[in-house]
C-alpha atoms as a PDB file:
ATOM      1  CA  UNK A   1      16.873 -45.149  17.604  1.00  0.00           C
ATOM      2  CA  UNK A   2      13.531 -45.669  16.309  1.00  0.00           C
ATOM      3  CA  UNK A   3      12.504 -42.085  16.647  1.00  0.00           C
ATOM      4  CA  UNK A   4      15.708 -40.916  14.577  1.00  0.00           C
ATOM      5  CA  UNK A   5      14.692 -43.066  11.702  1.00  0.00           C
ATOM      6  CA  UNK A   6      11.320 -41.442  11.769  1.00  0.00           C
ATOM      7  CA  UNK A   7      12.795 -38.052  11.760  1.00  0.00           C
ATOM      8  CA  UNK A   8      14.984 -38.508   8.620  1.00  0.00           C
ATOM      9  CA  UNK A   9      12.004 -40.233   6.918  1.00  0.00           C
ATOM     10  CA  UNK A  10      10.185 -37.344   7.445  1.00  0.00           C
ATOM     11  CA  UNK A  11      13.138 -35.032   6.191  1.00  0.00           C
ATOM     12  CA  UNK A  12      13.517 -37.392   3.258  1.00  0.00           C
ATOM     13  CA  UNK A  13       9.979 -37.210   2.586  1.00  0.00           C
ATOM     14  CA  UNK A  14       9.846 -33.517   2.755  1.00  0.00           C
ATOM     15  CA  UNK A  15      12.643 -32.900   0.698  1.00  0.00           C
ATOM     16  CA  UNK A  16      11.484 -35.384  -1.969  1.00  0.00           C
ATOM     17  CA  UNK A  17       8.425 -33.394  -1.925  1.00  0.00           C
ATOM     18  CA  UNK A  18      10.232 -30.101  -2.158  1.00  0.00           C
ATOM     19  CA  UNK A  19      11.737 -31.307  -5.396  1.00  0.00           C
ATOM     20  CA  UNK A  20       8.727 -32.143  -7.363  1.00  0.00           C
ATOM     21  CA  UNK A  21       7.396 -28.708  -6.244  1.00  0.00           C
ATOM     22  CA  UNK A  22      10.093 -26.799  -7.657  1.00  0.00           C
ATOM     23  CA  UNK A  23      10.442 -29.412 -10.960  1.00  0.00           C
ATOM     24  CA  UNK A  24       6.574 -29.054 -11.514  1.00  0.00           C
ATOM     25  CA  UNK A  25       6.892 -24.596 -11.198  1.00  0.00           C
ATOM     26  CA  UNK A  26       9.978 -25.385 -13.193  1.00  0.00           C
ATOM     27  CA  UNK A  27       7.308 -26.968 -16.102  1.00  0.00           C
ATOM     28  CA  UNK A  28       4.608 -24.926 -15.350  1.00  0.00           C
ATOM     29  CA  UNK A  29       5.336 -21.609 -14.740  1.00  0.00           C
ATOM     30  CA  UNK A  30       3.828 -19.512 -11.609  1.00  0.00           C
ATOM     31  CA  UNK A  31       1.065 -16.987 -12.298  1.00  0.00           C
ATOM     32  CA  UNK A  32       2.201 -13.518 -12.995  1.00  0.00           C
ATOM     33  CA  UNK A  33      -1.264 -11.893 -13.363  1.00  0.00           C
ATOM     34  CA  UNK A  34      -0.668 -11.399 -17.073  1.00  0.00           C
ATOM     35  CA  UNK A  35      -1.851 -13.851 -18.350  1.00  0.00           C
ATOM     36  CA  UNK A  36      -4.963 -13.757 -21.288  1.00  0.00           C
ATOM     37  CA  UNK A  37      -8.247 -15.368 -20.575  1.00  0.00           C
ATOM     38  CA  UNK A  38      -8.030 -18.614 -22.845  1.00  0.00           C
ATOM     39  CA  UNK A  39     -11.858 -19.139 -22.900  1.00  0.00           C
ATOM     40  CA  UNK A  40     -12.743 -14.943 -24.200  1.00  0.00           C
ATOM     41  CA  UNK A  41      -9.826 -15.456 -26.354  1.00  0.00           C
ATOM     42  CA  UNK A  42     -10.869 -18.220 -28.065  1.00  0.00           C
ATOM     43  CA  UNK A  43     -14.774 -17.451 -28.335  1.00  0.00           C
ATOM     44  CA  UNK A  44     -13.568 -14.101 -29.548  1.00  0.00           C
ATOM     45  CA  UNK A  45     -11.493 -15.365 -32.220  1.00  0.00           C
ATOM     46  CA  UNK A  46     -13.667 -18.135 -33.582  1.00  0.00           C
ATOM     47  CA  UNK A  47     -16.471 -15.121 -33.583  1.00  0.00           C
ATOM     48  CA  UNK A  48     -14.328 -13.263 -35.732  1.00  0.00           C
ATOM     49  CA  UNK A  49     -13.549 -16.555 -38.116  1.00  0.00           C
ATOM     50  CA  UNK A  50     -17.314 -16.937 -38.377  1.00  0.00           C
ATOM     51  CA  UNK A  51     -17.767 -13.249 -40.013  1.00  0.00           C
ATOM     52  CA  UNK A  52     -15.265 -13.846 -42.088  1.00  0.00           C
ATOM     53  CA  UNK A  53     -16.137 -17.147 -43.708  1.00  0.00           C
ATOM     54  CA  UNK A  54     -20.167 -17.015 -43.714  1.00  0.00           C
ATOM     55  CA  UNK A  55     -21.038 -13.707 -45.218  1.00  0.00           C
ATOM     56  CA  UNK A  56     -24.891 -11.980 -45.243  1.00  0.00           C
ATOM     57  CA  UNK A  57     -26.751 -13.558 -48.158  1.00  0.00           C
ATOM     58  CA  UNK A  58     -28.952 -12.478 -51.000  1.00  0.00           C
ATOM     59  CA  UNK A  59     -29.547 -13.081 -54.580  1.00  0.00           C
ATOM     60  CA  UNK A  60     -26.732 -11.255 -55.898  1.00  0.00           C
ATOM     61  CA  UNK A  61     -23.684 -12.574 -53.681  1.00  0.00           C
ATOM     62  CA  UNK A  62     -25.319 -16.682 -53.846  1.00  0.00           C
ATOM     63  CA  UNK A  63     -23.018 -17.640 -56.463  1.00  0.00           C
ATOM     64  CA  UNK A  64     -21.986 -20.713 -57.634  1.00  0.00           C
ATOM     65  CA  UNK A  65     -19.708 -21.209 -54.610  1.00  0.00           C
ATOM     66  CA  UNK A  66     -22.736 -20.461 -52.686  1.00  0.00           C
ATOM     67  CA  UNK A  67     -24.702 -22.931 -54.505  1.00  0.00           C
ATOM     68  CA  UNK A  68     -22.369 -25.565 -54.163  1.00  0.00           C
ATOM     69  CA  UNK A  69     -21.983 -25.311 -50.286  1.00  0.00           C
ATOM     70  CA  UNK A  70     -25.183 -24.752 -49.481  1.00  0.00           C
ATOM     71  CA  UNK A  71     -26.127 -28.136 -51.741  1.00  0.00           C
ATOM     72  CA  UNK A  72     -23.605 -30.384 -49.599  1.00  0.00           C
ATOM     73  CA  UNK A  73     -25.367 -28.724 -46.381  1.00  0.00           C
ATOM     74  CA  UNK A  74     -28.927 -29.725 -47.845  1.00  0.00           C
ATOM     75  CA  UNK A  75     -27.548 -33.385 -48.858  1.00  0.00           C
ATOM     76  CA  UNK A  76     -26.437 -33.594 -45.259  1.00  0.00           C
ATOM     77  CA  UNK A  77     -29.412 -32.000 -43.826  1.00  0.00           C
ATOM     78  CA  UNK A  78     -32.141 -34.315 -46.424  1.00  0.00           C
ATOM     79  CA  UNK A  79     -30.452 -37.717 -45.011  1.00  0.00           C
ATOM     80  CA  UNK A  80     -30.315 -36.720 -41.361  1.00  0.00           C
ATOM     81  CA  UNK A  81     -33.935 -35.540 -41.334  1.00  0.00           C
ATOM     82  CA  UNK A  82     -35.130 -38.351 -43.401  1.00  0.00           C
ATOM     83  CA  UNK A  83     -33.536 -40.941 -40.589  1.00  0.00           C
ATOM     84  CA  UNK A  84     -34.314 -39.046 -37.626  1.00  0.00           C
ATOM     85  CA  UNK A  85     -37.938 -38.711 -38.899  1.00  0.00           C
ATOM     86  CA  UNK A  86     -37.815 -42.434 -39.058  1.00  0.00           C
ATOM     87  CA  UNK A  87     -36.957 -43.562 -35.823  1.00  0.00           C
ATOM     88  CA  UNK A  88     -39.038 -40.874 -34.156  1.00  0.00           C
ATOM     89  CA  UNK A  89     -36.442 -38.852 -32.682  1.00  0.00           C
ATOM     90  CA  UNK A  90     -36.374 -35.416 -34.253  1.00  0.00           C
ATOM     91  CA  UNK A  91     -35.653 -33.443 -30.899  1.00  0.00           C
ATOM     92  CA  UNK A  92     -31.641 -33.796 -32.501  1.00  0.00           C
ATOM     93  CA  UNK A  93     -32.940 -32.243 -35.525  1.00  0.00           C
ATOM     94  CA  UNK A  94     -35.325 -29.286 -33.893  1.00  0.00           C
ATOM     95  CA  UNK A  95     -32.807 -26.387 -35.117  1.00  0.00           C
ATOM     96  CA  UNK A  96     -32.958 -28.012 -38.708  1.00  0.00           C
ATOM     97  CA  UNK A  97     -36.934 -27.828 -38.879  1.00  0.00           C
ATOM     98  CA  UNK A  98     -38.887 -24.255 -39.112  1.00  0.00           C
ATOM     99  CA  UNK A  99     -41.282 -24.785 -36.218  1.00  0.00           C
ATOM    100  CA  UNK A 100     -44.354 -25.738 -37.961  1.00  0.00           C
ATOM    101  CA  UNK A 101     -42.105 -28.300 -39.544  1.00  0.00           C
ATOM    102  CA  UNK A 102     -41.261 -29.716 -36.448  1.00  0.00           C
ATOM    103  CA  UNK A 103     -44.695 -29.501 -35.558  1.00  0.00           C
ATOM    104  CA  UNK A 104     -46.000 -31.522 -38.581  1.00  0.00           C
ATOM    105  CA  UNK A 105     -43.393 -34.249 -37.961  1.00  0.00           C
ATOM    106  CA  UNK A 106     -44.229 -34.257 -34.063  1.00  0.00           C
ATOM    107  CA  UNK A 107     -47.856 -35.236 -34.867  1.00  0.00           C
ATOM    108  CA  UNK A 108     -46.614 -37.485 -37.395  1.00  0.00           C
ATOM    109  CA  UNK A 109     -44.787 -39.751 -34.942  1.00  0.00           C
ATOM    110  CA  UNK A 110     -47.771 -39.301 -32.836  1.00  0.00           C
ATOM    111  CA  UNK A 111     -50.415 -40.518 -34.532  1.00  0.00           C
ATOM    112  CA  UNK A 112     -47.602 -43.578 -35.888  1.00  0.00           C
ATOM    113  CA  UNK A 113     -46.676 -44.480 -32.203  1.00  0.00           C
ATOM    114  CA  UNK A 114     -50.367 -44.196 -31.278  1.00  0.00           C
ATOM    115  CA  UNK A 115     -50.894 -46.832 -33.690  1.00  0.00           C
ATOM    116  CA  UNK A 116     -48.605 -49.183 -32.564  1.00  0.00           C
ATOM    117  CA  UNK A 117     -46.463 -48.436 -35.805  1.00  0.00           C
ATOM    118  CA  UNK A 118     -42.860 -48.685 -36.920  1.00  0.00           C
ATOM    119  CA  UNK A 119     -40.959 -47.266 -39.216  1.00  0.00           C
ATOM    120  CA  UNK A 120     -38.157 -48.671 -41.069  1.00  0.00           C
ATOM    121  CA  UNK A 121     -36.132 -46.803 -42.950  1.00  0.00           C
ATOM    122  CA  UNK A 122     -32.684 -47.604 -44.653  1.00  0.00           C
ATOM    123  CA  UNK A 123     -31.091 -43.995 -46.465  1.00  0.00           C
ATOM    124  CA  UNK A 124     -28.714 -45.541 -49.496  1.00  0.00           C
ATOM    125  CA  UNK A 125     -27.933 -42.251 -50.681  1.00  0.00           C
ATOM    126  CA  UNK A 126     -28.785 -39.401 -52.879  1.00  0.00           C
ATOM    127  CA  UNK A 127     -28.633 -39.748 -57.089  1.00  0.00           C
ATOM    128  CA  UNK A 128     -29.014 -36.172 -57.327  1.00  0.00           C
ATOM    129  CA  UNK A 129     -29.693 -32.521 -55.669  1.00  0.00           C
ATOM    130  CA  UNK A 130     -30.379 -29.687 -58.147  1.00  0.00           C
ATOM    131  CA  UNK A 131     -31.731 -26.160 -57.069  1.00  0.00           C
ATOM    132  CA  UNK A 132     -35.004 -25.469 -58.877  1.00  0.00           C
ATOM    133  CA  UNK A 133     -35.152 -21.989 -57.440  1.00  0.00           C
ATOM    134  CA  UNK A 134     -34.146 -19.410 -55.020  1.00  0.00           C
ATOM    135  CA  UNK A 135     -35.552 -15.902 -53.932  1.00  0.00           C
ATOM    136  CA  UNK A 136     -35.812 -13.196 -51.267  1.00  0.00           C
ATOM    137  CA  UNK A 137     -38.869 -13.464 -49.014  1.00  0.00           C
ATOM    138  CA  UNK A 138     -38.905 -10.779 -47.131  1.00  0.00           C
ATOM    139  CA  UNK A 139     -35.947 -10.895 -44.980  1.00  0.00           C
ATOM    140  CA  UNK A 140     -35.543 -14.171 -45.495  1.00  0.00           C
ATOM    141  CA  UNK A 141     -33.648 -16.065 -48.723  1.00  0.00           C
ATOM    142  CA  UNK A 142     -35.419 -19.207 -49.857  1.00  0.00           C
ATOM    143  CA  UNK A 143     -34.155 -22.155 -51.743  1.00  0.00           C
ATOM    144  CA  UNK A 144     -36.515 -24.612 -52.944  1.00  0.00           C
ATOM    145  CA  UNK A 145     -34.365 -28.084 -54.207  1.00  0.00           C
ATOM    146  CA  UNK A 146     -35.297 -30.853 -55.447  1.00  0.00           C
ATOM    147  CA  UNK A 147     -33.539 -34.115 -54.241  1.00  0.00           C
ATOM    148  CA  UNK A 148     -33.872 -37.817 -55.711  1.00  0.00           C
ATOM    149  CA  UNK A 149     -32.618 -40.325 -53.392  1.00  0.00           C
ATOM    150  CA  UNK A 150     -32.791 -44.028 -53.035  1.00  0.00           C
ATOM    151  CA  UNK A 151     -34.135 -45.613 -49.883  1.00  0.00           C
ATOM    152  CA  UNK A 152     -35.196 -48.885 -48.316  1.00  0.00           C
ATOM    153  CA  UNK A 153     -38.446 -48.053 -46.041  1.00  0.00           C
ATOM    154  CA  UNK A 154     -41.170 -50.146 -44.881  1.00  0.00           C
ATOM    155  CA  UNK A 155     -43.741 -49.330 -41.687  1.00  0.00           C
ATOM    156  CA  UNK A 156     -45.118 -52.433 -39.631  1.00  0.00           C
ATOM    157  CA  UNK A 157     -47.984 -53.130 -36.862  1.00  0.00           C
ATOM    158  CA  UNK A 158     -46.931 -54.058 -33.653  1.00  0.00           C
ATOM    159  CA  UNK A 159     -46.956 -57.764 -34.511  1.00  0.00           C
ATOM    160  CA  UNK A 160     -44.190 -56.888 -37.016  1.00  0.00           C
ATOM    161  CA  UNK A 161     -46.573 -57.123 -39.854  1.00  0.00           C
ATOM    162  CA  UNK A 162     -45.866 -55.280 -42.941  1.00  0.00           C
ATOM    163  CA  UNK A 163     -48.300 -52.886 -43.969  1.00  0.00           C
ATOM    164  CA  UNK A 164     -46.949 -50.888 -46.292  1.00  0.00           C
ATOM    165  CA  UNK A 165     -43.539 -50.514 -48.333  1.00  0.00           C
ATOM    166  CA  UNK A 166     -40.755 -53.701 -49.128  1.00  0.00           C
ATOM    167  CA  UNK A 167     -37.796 -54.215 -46.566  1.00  0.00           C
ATOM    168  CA  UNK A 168     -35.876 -55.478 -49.324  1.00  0.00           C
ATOM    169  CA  UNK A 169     -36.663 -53.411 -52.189  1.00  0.00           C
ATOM    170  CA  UNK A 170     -34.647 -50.160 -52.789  1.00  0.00           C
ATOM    171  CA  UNK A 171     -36.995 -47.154 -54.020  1.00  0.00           C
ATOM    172  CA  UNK A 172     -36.334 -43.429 -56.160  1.00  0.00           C
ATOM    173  CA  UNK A 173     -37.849 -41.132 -53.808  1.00  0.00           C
ATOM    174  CA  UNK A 174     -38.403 -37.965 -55.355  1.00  0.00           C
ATOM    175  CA  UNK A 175     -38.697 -34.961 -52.537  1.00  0.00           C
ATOM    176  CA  UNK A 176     -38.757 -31.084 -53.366  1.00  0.00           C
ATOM    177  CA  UNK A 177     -38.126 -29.188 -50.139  1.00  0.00           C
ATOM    178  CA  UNK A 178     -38.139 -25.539 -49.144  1.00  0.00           C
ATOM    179  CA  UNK A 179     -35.036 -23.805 -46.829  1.00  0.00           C
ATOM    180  CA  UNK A 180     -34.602 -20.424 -45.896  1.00  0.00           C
ATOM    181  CA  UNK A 181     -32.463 -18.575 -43.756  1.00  0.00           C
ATOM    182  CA  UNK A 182     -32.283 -14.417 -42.613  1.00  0.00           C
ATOM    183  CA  UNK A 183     -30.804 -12.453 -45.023  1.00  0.00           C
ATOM    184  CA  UNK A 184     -28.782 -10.380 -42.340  1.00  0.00           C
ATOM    185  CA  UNK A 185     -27.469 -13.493 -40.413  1.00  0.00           C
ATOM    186  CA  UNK A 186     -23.867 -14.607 -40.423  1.00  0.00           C
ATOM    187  CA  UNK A 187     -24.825 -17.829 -38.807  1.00  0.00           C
ATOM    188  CA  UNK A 188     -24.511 -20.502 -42.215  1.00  0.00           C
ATOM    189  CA  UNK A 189     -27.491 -22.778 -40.602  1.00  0.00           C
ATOM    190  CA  UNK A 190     -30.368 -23.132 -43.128  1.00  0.00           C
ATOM    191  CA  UNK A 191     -33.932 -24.481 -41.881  1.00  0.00           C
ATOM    192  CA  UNK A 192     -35.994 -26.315 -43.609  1.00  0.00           C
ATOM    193  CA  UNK A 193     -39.667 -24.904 -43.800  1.00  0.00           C
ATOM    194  CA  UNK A 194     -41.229 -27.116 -46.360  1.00  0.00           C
ATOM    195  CA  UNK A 195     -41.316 -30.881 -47.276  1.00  0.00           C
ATOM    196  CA  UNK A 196     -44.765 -30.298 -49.942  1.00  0.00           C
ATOM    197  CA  UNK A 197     -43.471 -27.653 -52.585  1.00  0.00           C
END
């Protein structure tokens, strides 16, 4: 008796099985061979959204739409440096910074951390962003802006002993920086390849 009770759980189990096979192809479909390759589909259609939106740039087509996006990219691009600079980790910022940018900075946070220094920094926002002016540099297109922003920043010794700047006094900064990017490129990423204009 035992062994027939095995046998029809086995059958019952089988069958049970059976049944969410045939609900799940039911769901899912089988593969017919036809189908399109999701990941070249989609790659190919977000290349082709990208040559639409970001056209090739140059004097005559950087408009005042231009102008206006790329000034929200630099307002972005001004705080995240500024912070990153700060706490000494620019590697998330490397395709933002011209390479003797990055450079610059690198031995910046050098010499600081060689010093036993620390930064503070606290970024409460931009007052303003104006272009002061933009040409072609070869095949490059370079905007020079000048930003004023408001910060918080104060570097200390490794006994926590202010040596410079107030961590409780807001300063106007006043910054003009330099970003360019290839006059042929679609890509819309700007680098930023002065900080001393």
């Amino acid at each position: 008796m035992n062994y027939s009770f095995e046998y029809i759980d086995i059958i019952l189990l089988a069958m049970i099985a059976g049944f969410i096979f045939l609900r799940l192809r039911g769901i899912l479909g089988k593969k017919t061979g036809h189908e399109e390759n999701l990941g070249t589909s989609f790659a190919q259609d977000f290349q082709v959204k990208k040559k639409e939106e970001y056209k090739k740039i140059d004097e005559k087509s950087f408009d005042d739409k231009a102008k206006s996006d790329f000034l929200k990219g630099a307002q972005i691009a001004y705080e995240t440096i500024i912070t990153n600079f700060s706490s000494g980790d620019i590697k998330k910022i490397k395709n933002l910074l011209d390479k003797k940018v990055f450079d610059d900075f690198s031995e910046a946070i050098k010499e600081r951390n060689k010093n036993g220094l620390i930064s503070e920094t606290t970024f409460i926002g931009i007052d303003s962003a104006d272009i002061k002016n933009y040409s072609q540099n070869n095949n490059m297109f370079e905007v020079t802006v000048d930003f004023v922003s408001e910060i918080i920043s104060c570097v200390r010794d490794k006994d926590k002993k202010i040596i410079s700047g107030d961590p409780e006094k807001i300063k106007k900064v006043f910054d003009t920086w330099k970003f360019s990017r290839e006059i042929k490129s679609i890509s819309p990423n700007w680098t930023l390849i002065d900080t001393k204009v």
